[in-house]
N, C-alpha and C. Protein backbone atom coordinates (compact mmCIF):
# COMPACT_ATOMS: atom_id res chain seq x y z
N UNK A 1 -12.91 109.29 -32.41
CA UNK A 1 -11.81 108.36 -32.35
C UNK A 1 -10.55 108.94 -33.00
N UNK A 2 -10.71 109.93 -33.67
CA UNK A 2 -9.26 110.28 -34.37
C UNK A 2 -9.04 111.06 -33.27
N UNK A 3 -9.44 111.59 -31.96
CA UNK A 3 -8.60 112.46 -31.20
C UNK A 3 -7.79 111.40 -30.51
N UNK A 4 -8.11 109.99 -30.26
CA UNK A 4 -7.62 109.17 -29.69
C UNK A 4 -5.98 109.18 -28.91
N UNK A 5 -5.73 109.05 -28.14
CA UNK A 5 -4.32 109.02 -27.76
C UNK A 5 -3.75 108.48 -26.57
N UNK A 6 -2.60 107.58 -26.14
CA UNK A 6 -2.57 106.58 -25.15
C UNK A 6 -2.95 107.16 -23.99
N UNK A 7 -3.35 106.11 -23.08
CA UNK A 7 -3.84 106.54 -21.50
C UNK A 7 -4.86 107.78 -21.86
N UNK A 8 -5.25 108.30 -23.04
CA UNK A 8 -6.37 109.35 -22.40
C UNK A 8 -7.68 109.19 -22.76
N UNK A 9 -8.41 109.37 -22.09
CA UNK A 9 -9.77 109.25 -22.32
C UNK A 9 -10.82 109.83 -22.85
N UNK A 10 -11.36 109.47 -24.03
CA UNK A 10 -12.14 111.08 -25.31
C UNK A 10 -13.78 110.94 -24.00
N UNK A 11 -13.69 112.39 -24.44
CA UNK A 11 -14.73 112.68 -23.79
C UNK A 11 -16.03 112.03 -24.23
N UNK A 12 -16.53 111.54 -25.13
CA UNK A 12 -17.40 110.69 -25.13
C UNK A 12 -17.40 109.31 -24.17
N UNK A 13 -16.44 109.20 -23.43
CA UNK A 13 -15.91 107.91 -22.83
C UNK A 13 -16.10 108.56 -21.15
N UNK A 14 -16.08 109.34 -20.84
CA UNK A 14 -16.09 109.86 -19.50
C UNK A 14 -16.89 109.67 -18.64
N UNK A 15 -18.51 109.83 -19.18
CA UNK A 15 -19.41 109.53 -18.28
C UNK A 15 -19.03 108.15 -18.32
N UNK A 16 -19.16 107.37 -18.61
CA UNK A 16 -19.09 105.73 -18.42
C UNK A 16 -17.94 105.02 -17.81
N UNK A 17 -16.79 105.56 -18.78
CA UNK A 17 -15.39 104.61 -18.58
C UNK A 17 -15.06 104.07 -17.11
N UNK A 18 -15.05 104.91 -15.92
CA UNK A 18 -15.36 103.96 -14.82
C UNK A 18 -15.75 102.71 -13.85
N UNK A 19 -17.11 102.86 -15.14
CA UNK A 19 -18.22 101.98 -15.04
C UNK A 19 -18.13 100.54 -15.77
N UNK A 20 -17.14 100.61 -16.54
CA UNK A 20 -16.88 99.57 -17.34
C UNK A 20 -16.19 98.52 -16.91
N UNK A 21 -15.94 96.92 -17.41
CA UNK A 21 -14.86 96.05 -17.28
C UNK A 21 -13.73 97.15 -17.43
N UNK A 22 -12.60 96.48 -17.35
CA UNK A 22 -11.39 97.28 -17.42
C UNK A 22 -10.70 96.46 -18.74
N UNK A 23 -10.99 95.55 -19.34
CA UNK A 23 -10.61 95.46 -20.43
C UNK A 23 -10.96 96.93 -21.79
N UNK A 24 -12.52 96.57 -21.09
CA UNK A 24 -12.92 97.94 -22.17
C UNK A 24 -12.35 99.41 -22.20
N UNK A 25 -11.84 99.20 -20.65
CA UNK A 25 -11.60 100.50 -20.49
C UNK A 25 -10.30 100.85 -20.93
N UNK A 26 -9.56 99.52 -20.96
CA UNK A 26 -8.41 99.71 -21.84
C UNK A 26 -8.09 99.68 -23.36
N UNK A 27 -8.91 98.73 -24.11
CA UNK A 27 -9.63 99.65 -25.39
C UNK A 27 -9.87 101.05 -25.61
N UNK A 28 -10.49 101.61 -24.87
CA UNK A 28 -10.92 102.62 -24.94
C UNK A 28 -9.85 103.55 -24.74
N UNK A 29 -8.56 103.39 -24.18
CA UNK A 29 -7.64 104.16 -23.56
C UNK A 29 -6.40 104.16 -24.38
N UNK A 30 -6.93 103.62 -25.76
CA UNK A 30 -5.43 103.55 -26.69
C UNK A 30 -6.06 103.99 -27.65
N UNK A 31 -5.01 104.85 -28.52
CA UNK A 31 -4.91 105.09 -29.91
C UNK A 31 -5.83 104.08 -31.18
N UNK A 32 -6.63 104.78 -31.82
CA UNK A 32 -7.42 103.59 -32.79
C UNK A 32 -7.60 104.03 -34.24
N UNK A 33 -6.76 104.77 -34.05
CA UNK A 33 -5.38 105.18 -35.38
C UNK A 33 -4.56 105.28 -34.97
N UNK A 34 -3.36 105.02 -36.15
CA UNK A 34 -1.93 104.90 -35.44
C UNK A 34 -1.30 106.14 -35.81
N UNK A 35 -0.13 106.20 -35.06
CA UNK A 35 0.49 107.33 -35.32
C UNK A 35 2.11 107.52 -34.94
N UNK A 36 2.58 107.94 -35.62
CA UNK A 36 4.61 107.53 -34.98
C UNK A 36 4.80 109.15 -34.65
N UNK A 37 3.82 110.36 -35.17
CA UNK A 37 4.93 111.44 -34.66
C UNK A 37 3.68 112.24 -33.98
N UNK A 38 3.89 113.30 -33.67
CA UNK A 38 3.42 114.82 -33.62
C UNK A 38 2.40 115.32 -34.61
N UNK A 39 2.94 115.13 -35.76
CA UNK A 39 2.77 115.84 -36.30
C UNK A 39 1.65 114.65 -37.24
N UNK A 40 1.50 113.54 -36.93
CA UNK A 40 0.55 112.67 -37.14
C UNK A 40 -0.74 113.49 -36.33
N UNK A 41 -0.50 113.75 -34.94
CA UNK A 41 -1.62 113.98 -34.12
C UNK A 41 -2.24 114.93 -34.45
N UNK A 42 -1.00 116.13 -35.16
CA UNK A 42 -1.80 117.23 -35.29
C UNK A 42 -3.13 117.10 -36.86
N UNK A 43 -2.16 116.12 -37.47
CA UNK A 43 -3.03 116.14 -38.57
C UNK A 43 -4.76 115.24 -38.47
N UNK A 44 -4.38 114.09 -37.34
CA UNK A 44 -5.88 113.94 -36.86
C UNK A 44 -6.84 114.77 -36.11
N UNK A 45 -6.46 115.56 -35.90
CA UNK A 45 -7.17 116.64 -35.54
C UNK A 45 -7.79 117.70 -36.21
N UNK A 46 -6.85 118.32 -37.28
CA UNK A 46 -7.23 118.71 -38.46
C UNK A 46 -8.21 118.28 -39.18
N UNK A 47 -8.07 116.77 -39.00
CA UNK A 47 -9.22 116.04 -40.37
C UNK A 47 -10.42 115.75 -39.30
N UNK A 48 -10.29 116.10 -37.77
CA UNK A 48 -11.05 115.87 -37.31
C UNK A 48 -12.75 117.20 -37.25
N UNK A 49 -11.41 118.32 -37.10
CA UNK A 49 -11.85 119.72 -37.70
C UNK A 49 -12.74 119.39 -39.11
N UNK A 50 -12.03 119.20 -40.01
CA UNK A 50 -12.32 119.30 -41.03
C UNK A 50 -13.78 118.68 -41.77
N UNK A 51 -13.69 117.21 -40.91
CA UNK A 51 -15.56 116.28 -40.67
C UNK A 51 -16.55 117.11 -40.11
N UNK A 52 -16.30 117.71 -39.05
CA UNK A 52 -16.85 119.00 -38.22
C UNK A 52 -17.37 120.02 -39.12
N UNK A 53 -16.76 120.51 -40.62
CA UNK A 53 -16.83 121.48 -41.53
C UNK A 53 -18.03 120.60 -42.09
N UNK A 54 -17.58 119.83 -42.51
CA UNK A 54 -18.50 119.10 -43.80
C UNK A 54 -20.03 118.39 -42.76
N UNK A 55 -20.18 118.23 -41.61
CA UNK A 55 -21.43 118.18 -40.64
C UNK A 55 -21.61 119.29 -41.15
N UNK A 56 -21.37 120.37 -40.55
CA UNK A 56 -22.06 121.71 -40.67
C UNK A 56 -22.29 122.29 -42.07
N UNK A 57 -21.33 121.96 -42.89
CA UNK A 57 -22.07 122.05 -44.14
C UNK A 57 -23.05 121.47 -45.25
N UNK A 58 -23.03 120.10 -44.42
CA UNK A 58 -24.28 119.69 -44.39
C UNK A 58 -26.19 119.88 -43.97
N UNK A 59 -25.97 120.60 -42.59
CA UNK A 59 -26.77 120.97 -42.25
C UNK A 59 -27.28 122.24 -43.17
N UNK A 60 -26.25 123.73 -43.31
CA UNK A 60 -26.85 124.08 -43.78
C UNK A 60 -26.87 123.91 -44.91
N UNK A 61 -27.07 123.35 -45.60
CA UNK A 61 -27.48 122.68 -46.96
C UNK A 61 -28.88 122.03 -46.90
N UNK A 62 -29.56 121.82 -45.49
CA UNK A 62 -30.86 120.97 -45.50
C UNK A 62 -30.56 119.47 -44.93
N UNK A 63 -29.56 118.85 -45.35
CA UNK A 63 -29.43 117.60 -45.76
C UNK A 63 -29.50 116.81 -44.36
N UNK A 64 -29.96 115.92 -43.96
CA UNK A 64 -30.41 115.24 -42.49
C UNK A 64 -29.55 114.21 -42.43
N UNK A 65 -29.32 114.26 -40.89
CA UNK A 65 -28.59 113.13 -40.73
C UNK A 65 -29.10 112.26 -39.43
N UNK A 66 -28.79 111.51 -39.60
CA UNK A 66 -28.99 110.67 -38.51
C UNK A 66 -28.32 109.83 -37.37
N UNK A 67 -28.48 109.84 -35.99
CA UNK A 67 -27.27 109.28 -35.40
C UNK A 67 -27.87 107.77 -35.45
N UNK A 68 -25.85 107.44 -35.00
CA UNK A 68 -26.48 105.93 -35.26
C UNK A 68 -25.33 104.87 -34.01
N UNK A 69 -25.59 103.95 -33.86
CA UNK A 69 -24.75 103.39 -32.63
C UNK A 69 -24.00 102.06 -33.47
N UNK A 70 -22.87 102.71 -33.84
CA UNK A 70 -21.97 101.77 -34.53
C UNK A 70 -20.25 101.82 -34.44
N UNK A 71 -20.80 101.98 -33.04
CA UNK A 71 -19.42 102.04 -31.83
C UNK A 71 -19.36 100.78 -30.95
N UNK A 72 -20.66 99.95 -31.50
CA UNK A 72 -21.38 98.45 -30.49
C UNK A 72 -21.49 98.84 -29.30
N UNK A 73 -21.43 99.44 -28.04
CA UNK A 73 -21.54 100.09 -27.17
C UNK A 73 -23.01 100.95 -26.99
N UNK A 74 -23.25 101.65 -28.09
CA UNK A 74 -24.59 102.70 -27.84
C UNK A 74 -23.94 103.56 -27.16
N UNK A 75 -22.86 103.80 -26.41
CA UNK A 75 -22.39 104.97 -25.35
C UNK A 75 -22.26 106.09 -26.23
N UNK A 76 -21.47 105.84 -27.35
CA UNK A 76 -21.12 107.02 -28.15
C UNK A 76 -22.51 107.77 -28.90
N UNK A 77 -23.47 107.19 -28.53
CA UNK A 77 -24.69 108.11 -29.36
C UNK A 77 -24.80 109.17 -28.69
N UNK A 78 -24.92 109.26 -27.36
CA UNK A 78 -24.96 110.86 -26.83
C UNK A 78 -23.57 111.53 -27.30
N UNK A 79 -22.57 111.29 -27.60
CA UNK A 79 -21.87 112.04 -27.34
C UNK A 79 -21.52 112.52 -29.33
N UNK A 80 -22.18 111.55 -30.09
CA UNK A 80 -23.31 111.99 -31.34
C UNK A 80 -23.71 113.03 -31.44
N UNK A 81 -24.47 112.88 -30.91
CA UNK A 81 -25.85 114.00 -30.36
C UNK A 81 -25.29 115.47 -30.20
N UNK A 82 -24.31 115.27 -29.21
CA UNK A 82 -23.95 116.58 -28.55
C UNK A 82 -23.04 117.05 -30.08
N UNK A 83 -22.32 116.47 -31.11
CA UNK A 83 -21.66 117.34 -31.97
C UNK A 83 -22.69 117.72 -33.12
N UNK A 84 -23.54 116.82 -33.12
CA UNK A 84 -24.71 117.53 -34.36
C UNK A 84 -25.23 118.74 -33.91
N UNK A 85 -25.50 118.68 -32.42
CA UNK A 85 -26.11 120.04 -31.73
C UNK A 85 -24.75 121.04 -32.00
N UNK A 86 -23.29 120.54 -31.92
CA UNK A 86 -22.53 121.96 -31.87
C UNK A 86 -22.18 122.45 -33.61
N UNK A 87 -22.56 121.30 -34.04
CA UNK A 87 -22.91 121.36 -35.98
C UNK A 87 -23.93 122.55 -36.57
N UNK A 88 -25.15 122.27 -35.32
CA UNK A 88 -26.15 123.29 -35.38
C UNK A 88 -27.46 122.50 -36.23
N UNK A 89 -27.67 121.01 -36.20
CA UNK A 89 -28.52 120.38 -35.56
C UNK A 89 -29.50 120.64 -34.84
């Protein structure tokens, strides 16, 4: 969700978004952090990087994690899945 940004759709949202009411799909299609510049975006991305660091330095550390579906949807658990696997999970 911090890659979030108007009209576009995060790839966890792709297989489905189609498939959805179109209310949801318009939820899904806005910003869910806010942001007034550029340079906002770049920094959610950064910290998005940066969660990405601390997964993986988690792992190798031992430490387990678990996915969990608290997106109310369940859609976002695969797409869970797929960053613990690029974490190295």
């Amino acid at each position: 969700m911090m890659l979030g940004r108007t009209d576009v759709t995060l790839e966890a949202d792709l297989p489905v978004i189609e498939h959805m009411p179109l209310a949801y799909q318009r939820d899904r299609r806005r910003p869910h952090f806010p942001y007034e510049s550029e340079e906002d975006l770049v920094a959610y991305a950064d910290a998005y990087g940066r969660v990405m660091d601390v997964v993986r330095l988690l792992r190798a550390e031992g430490i387990p994690l678990w996915p969990g579906t608290d997106d109310n949807t369940g859609f976002s658990l695969h797409r869970e899945l797929e960053l613990y696997t690029q974490a190295g999970y």
